[in-house]
Protein backbone atom coordinates (compact mmCIF):
# COMPACT_ATOMS: atom_id res chain seq x y z
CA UNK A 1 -27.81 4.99 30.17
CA UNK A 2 -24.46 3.98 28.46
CA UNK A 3 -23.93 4.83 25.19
CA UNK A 4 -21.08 4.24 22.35
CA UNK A 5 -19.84 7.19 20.53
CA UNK A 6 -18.56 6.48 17.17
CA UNK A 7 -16.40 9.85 15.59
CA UNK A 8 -16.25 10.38 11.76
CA UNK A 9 -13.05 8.58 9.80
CA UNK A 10 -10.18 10.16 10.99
CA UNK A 11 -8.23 12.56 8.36
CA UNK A 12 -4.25 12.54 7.58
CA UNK A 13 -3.61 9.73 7.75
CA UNK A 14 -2.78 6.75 5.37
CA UNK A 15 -5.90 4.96 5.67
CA UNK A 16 -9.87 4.03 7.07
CA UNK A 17 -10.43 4.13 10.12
CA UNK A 18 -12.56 6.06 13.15
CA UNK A 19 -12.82 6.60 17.00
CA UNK A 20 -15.65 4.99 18.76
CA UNK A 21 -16.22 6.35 22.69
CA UNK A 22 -17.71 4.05 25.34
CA UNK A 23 -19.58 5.61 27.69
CA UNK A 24 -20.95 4.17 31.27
CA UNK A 25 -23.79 4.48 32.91
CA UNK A 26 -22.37 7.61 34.24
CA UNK A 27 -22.43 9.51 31.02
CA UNK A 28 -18.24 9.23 31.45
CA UNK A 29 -16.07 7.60 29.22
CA UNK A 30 -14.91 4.47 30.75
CA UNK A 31 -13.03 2.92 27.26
CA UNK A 32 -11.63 4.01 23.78
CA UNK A 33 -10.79 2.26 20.75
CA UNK A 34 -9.12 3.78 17.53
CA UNK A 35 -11.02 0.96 15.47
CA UNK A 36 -9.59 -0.21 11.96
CA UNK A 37 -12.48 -0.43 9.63
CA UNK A 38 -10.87 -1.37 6.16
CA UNK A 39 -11.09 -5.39 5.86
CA UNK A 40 -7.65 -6.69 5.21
CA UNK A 41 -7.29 -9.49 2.90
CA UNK A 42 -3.72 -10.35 1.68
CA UNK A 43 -2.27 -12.83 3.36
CA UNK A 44 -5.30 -14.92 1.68
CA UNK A 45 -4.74 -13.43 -2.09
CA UNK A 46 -1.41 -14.68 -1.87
CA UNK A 47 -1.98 -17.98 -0.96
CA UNK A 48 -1.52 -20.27 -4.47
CA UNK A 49 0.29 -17.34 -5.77
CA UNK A 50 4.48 -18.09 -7.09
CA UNK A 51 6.57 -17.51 -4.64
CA UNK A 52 8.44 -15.29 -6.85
CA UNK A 53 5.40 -12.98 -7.58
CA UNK A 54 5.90 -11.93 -3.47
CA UNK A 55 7.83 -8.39 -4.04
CA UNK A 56 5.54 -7.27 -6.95
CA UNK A 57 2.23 -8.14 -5.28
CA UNK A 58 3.05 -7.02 -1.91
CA UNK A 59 4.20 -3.49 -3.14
CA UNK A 60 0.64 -3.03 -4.04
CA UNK A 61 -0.46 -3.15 -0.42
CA UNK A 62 0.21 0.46 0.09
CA UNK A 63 1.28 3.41 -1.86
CA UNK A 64 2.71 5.05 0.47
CA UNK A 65 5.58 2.57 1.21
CA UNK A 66 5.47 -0.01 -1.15
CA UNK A 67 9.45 -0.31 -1.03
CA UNK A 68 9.21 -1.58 2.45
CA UNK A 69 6.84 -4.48 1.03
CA UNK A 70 8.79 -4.78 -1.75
CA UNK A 71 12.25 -5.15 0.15
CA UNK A 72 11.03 -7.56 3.09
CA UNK A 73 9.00 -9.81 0.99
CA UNK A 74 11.98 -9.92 -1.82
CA UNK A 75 14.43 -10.61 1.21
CA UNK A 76 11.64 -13.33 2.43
CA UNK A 77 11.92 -15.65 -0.48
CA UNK A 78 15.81 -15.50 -0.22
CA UNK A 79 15.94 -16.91 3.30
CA UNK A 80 13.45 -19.12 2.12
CA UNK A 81 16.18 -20.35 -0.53
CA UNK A 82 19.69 -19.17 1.90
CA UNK A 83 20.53 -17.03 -1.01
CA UNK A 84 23.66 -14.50 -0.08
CA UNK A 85 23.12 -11.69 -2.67
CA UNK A 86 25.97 -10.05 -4.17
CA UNK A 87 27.28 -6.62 -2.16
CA UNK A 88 26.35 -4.38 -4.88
CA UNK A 89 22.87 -5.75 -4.97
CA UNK A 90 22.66 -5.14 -0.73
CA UNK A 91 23.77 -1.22 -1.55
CA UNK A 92 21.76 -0.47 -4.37
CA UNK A 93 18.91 -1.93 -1.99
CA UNK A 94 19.44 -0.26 1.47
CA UNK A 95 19.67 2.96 -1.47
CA UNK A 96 16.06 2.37 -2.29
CA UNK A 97 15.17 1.27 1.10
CA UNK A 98 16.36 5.05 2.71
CA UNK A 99 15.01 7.05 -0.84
CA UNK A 100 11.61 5.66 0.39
CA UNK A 101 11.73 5.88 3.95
CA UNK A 102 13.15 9.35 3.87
CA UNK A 103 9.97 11.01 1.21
CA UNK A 104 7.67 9.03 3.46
CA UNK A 105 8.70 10.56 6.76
CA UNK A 106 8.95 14.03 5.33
CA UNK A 107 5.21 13.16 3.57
CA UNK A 108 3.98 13.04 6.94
CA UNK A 109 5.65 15.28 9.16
CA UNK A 110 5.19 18.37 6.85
CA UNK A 111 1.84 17.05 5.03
CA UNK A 112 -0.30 15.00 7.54
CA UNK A 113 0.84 15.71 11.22
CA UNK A 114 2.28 18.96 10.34
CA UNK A 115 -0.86 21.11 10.51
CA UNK A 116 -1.51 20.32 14.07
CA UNK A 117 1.44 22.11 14.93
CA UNK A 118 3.95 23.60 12.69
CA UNK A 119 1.89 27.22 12.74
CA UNK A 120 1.52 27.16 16.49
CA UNK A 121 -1.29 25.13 18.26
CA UNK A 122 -2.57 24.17 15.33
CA UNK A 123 -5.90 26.00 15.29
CA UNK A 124 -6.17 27.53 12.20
CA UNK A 125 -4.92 24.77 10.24
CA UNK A 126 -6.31 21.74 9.08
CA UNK A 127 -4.27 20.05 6.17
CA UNK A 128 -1.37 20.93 4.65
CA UNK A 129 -2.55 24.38 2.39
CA UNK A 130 -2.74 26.21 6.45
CA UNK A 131 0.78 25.56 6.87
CA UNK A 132 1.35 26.73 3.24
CA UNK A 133 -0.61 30.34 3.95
CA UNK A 134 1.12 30.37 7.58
CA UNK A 135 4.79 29.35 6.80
CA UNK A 136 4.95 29.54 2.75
CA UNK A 137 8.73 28.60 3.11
CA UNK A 138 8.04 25.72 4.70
CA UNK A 139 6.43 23.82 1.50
CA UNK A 140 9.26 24.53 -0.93
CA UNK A 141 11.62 22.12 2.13
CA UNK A 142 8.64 19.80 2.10
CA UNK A 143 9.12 19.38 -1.64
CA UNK A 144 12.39 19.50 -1.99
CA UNK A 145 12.88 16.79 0.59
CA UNK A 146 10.14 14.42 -0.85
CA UNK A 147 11.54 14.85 -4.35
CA UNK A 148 14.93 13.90 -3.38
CA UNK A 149 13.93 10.95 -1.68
CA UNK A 150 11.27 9.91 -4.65
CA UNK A 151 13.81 10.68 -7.77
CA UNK A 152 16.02 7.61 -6.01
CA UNK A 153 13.01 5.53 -5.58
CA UNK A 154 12.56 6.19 -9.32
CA UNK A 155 16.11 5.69 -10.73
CA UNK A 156 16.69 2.51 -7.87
CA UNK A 157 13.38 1.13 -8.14
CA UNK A 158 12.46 1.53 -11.30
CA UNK A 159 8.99 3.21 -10.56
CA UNK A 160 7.95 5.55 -8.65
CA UNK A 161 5.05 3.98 -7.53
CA UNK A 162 5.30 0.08 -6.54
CA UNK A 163 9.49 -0.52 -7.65
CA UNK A 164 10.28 -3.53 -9.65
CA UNK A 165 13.68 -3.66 -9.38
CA UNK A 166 14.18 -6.00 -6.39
CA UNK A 167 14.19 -9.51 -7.64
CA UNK A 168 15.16 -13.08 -5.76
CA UNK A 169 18.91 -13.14 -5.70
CA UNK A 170 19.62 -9.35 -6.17
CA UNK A 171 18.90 -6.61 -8.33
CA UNK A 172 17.30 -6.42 -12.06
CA UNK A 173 19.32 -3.70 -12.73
CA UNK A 174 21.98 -1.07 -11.68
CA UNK A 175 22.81 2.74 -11.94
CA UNK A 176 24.87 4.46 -13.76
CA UNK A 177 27.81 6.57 -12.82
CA UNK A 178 25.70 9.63 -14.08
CA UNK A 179 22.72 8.60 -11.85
CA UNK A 180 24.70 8.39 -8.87
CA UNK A 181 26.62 11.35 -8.89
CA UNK A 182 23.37 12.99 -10.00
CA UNK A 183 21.45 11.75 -6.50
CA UNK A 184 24.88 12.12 -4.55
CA UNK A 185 24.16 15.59 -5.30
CA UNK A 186 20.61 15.63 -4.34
CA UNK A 187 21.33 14.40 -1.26
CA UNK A 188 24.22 16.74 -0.70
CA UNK A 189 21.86 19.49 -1.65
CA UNK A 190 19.20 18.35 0.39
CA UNK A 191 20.83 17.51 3.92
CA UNK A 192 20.04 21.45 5.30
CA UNK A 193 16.84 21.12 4.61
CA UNK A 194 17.02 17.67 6.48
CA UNK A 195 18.84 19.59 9.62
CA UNK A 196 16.15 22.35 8.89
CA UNK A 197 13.59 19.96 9.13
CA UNK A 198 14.85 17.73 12.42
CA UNK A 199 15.47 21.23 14.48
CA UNK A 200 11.88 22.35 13.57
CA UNK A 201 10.75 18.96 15.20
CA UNK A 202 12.78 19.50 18.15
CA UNK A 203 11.33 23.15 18.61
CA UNK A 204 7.56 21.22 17.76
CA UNK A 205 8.17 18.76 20.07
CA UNK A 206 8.67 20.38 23.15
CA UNK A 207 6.12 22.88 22.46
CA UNK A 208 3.37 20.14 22.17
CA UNK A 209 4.81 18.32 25.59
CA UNK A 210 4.69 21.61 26.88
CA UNK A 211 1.16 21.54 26.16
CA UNK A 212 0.64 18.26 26.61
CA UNK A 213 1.91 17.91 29.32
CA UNK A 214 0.13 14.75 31.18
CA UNK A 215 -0.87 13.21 27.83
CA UNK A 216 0.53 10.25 25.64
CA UNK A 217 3.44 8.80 28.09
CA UNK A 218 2.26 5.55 29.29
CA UNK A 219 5.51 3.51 29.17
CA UNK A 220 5.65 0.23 27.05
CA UNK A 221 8.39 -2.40 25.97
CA UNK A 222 9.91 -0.72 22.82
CA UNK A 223 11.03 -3.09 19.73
CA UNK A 224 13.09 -2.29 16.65
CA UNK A 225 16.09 -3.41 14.40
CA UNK A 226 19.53 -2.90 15.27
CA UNK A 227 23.03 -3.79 13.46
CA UNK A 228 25.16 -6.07 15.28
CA UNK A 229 26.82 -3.32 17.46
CA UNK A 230 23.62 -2.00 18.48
CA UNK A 231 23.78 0.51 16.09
CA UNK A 232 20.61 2.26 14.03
CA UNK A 233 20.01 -0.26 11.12
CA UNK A 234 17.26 0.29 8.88
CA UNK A 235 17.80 -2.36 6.39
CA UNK A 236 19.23 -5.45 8.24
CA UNK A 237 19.81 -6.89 11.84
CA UNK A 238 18.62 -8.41 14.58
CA UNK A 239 15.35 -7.63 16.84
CA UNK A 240 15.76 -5.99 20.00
CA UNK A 241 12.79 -5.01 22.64
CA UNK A 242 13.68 -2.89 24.94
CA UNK A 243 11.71 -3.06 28.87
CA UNK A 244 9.75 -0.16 29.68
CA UNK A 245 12.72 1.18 32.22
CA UNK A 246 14.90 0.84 29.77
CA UNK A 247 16.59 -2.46 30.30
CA UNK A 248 17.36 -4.88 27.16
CA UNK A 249 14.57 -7.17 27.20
CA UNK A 250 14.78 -9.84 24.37
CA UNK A 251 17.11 -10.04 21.36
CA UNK A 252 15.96 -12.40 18.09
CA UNK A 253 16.41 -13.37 14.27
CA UNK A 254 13.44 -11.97 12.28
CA UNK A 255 12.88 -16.00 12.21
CA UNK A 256 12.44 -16.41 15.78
CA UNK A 257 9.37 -14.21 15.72
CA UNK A 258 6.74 -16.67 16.25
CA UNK A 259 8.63 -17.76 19.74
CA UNK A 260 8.72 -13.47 20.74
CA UNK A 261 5.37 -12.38 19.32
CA UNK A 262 1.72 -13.13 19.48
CA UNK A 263 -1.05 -11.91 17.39
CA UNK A 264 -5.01 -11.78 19.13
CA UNK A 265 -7.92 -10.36 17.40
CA UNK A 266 -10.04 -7.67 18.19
CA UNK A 267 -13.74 -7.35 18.08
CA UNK A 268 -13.64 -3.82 17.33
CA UNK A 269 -11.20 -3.94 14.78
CA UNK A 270 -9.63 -5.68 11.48
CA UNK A 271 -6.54 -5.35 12.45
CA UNK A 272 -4.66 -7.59 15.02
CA UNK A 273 -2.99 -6.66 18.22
CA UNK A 274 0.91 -9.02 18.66
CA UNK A 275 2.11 -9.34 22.04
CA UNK A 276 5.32 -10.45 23.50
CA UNK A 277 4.72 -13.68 24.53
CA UNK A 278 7.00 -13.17 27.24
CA UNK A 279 4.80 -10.52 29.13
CA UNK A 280 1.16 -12.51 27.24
CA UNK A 281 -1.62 -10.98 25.70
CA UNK A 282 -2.77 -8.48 28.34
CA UNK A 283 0.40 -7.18 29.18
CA UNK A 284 2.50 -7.95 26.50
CA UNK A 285 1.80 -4.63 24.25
CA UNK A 286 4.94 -2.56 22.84
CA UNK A 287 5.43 0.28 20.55
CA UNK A 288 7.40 0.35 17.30
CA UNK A 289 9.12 3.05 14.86
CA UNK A 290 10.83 5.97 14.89
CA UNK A 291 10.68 6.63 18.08
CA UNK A 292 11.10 2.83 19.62
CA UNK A 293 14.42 3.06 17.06
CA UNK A 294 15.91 6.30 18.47
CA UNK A 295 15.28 4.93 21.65
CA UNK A 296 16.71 1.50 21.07
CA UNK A 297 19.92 2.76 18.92
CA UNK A 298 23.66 3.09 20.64
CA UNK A 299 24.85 5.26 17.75
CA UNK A 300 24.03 6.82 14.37
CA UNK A 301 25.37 6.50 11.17
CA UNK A 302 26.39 9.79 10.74
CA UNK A 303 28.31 12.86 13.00
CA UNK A 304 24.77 14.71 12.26
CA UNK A 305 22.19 12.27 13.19
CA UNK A 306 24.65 11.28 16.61
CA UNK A 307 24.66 15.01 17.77
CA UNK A 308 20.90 15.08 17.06
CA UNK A 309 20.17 12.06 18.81
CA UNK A 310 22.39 13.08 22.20
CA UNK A 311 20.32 16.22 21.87
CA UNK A 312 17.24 14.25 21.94
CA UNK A 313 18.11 11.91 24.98
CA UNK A 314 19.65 14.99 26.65
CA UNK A 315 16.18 17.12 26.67
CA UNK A 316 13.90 14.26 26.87
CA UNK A 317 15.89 11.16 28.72
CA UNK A 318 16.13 7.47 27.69
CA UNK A 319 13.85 5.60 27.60
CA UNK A 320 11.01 8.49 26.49
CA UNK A 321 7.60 7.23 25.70
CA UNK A 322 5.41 10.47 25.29
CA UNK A 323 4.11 9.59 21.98
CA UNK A 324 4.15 13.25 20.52
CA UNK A 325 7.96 13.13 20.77
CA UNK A 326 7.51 10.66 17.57
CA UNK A 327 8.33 13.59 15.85
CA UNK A 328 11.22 14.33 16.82
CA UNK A 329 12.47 11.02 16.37
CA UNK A 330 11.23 11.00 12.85
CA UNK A 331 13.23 13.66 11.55
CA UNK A 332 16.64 12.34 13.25
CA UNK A 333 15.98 9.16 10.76
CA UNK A 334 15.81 11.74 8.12
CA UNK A 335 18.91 13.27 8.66
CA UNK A 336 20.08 9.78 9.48
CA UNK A 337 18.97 8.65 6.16
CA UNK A 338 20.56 11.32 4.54
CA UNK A 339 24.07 10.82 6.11
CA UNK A 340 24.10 6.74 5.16
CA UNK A 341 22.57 7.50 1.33
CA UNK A 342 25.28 9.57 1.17
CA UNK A 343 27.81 6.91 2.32
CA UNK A 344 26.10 4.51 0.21
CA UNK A 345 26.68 6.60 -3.15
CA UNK A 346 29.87 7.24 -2.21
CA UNK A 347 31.25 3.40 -2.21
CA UNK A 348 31.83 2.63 -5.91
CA UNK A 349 30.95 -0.85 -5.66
CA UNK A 350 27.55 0.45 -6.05
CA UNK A 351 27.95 1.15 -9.69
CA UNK A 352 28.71 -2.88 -10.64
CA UNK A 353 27.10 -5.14 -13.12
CA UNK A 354 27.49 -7.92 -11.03
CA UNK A 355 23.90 -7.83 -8.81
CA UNK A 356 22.49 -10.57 -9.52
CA UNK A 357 23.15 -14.82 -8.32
CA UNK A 358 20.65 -17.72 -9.77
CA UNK A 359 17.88 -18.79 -7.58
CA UNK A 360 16.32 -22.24 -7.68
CA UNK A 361 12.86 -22.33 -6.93
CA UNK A 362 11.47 -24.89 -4.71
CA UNK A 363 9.53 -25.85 -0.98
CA UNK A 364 10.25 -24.09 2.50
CA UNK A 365 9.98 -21.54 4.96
CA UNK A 366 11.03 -17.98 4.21
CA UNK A 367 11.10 -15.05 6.82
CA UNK A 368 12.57 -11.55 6.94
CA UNK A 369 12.17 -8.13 8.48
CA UNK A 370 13.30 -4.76 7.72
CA UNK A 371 12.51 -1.88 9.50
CA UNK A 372 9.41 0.30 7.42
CA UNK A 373 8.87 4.20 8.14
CA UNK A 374 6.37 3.03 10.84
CA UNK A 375 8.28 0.08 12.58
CA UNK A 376 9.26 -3.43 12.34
CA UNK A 377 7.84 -4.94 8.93
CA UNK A 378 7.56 -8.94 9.03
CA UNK A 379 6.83 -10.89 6.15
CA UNK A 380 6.64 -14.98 6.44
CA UNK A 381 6.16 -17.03 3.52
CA UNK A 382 5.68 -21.03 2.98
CA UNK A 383 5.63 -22.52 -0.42
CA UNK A 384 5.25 -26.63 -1.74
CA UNK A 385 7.42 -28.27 -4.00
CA UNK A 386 7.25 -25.76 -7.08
CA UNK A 387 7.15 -22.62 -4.84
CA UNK A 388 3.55 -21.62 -4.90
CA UNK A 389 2.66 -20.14 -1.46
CA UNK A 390 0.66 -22.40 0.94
CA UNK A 391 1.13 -19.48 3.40
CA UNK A 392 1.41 -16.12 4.28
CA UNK A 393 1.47 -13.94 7.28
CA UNK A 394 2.64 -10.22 7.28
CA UNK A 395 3.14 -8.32 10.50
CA UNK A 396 2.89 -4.61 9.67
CA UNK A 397 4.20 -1.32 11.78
CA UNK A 398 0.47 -0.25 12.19
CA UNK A 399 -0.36 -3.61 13.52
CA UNK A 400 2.55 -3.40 16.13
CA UNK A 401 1.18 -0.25 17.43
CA UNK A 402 -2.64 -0.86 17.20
CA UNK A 403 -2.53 -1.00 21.49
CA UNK A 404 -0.66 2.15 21.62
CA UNK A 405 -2.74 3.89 19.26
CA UNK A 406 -5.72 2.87 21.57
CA UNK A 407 -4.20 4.29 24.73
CA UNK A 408 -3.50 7.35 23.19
CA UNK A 409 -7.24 7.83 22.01
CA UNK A 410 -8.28 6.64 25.71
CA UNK A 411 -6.13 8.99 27.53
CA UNK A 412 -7.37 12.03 25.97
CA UNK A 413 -11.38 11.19 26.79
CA UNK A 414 -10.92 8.92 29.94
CA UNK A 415 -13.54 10.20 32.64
CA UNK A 416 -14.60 13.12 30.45
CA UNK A 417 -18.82 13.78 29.78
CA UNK A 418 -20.19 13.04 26.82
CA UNK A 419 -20.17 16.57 25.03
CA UNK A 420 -17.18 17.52 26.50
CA UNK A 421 -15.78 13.80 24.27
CA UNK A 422 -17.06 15.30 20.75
CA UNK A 423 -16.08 18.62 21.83
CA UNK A 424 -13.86 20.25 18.56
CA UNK A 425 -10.85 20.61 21.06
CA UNK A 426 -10.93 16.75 22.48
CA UNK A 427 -11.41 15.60 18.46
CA UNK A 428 -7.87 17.04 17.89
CA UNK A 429 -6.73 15.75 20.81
CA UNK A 430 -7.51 12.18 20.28
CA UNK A 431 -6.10 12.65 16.46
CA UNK A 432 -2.92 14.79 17.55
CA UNK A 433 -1.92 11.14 19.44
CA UNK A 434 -2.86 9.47 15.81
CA UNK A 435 -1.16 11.27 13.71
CA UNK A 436 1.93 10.74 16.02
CA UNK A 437 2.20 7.20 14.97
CA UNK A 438 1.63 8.29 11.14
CA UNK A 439 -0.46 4.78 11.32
CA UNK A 440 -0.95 3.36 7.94
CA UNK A 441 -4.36 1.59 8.02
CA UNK A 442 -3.57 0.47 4.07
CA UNK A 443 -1.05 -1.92 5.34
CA UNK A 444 -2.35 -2.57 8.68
CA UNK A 445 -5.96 -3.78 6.58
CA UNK A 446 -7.43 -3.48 3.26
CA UNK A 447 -10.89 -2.12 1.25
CA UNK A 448 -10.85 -0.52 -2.05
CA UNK A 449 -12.32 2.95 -2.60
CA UNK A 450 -12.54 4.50 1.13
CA UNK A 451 -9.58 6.24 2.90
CA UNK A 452 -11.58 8.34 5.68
CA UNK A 453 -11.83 9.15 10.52
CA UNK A 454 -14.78 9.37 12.43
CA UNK A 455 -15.88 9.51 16.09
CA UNK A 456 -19.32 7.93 17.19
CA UNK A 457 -21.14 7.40 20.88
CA UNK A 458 -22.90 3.97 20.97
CA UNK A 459 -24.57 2.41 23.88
CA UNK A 460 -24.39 -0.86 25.16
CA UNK A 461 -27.14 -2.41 22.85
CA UNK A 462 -25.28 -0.83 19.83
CA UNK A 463 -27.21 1.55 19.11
CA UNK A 464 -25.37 4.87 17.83
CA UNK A 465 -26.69 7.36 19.26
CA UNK A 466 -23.87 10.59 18.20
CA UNK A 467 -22.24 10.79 15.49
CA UNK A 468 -18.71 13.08 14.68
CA UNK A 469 -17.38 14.10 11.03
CA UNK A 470 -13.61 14.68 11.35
CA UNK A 471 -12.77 17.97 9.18
């Protein structure tokens, strides 16, 4: 008889959400899902909201990187009005953008993926306080490098939590010549423990593809942001996909997207799966982040981060699309990060008063992107005559990456017997490729009160028959 396995919520990560197992009448797995179970309701609770309110309500979608919300919805509403911010206002920005992006990834490579492999295989550990006993000197980087990157969220944003400071036509207020110099010095500080941190994903890295060595590298089209040379760009740019061999595939403004990319529903899931329309729905899946970016990039922004990514395409090729090499490609946009904050601080024009241009409220279309710790952010926003929103539609990392996410839960069970699918070795199999993506199911959906993973076995009448907790 078939059955349907559904495994508890999945831990470490940012978000609900659990691994359900289809099995056939074989008592082998024949399909996979990693299903989103939060219910995701923002695009409705902004509709009849000011169009204005868009970079303080959005922040609150996630607390883990509100600043990307924050930063693509505020630069939203400006296309919306063709508002050309003054230059100071763009620095202090792609600051805040970096401060956030940079405590996020070191959140969850030392925090939430680390455990499954920064003390070996990962066997003894199972959140962050196994790492601590195993590698105590690890934390103190982890701290250090997620304080520097929150203190400039802080002074930038103006919170810590869900930043203020990004309003319609600029900034709502500067630094100060002691601030900067005091996170120029942060960062200075900081940038070994960045190198630290990117060579200890190298060493991870091909370790677990040692291990793994048949799992996670089903090629698909790769899409990110890149600056008008092709360089990394974070903040601004245009959209590239790049083919599974490696060829350019499709180049677009963040306004284009609705010609590029498709969204479908899932049964299984509250999240949607986009598609490049191009390729359709069934074949049309890509990947985004850090490791679509690294692969996508032509240079750095920094000596360090340039070396580190040669190094990367030099052990691992170009395109690579083993998932667990996400990784390694998350601590080169650290270091990355690092390098352009310090650029940033260094270019006095940072410290002027003049941030801020008038912005006259009214009807259109407004649609941006910026590049979020997880991928390719899209927020699209339509407001009447007195700018209250008639409609919104946000396209999140997660989202992107829901098919990939499902492939790497199917390739670690495909064909396997039932106990041998819940078996405790399998479990951290399927979550290894998970936590690889750092998905964010916050953004990708939405429920109050629940942030769990869990594996069950149902059969075809959905009936649950097994049921996994996750540790």
């Amino acid at each position: 008889m078939s059955e349907v396995i559904h495994l508890p919520d999945t831990k470490r990560i940012e978000g609900h959400g659990r691994i359900s197992l289809f099995l056939g009448d074989d008592g082998l797995v024949q399909d996979a899902h990693f299903e989103i179970t939060e219910f995701r309701g923002f695009e409705k609770f902004l509709q009849d909201r000011m169009i204005w309110e868009m970079p303080l309500i959005t922040s609150r979608i996630c607390g883990v990187c509100p600043v990307s919300h924050h930063l693509a919805a505020v630069k939203a509403v400006e296309a919306m009005y063709d508002v050309e911010i003054p230059r100071s206002a763009r620095l202090l920005r792609e600051l805040l953008h970096l401060g956030g992006l940079s405590q996020d990834h070191a959140l969850h490579f030392f925090f939430l993926a680390g455990p499954d492999f920064l003390t070996g295989d990962g066997s003894g550990s199972r959140d962050i306080l196994g790492v601590v006993k195993g590698a105590p000197e690890l934390a103190l980087k982890a701290i250090g490098l997620r304080k520097t990157g929150q203190q400039i969220v802080v002074t930038v944003g103006g919170r810590a939590s869900h930043p203020v400071s990004a309003i319609p036509g600029g900034m709502s207020k500067g630094i100060t010549r002691e601030e900067r110099d005091q996170m120029a010095a942060m960062i200075a500080a900081g940038m070994d423990d960045a190198l630290f941190a990117a060579e200890l994903a190298r060493e991870s890295t091909l370790r677990l593809l040692e291990q793994h060595q048949n799992y996670g590298r089903i090629p698909m089209p790769l899409m990110g942001t890149l600056g008008a040379s092709g360089e990394f760009e974070l903040y601004d740019g245009r959209i590239h996909v790049m083919a599974p061999d490696g060829r350019p595939a499709e180049e677009f403004a963040a306004t284009e997207y609705a010609e590029h990319i498709g969204e479908r529903t899932m049964p299984h899931s509250y999240a949607r799966a986009p598609y490049l329309l191009s390729l359709g729905a069934d074949d049309g899946s890509y990947r985004v982040g850090p490791l679509a970016r690294i692969n996508l990039a032509r240079s750095m922004p920094g000596p360090r981060s340039e070396e580190l990514l040669q190094a990367f395409r030099s052990e691992l090729g170009r395109p690579v699309h083993a998932v667990l090499a996400y990784h390694w490609a998350r601590m080169i946009e650290l270091v990355a990060s690092y390098e352009r904050m310090g650029e940033l601080l260094a270019d006095d024009e940072i410290l002027s008063t003049d941030n801020r241009v008038k912005v006259e409220r009214g009807p259109g279309v407004g649609i941006a992107a910026i590049e979020a710790p997880r991928g390719t952010l899209l927020h699209h926003y339509e407001a009447d005559d007195v700018g209250r929103v008639t409609r919104a539609n946000l396209i999140v990392a997660t989202t992107h990456n829901t098919p990939s996410l499902d492939l790497s839960v199917l390739e670690a069970v495909r064909n396997v017997g039932r106990d041998e699918a819940i078996d405790d070795a399998t479990v951290r199999k399927m979550e290894l490729g998970i936590r690889a993506h750092d998905p964010c199911l916050s953004c990708a959906t939405h429920e109050i009160g629940r942030m769990p993973l869990t594996v069950e076995v149902v059969d075809t009448d959905g009936t649950v028959v097994a049921v996994r907790e996750a540790d």
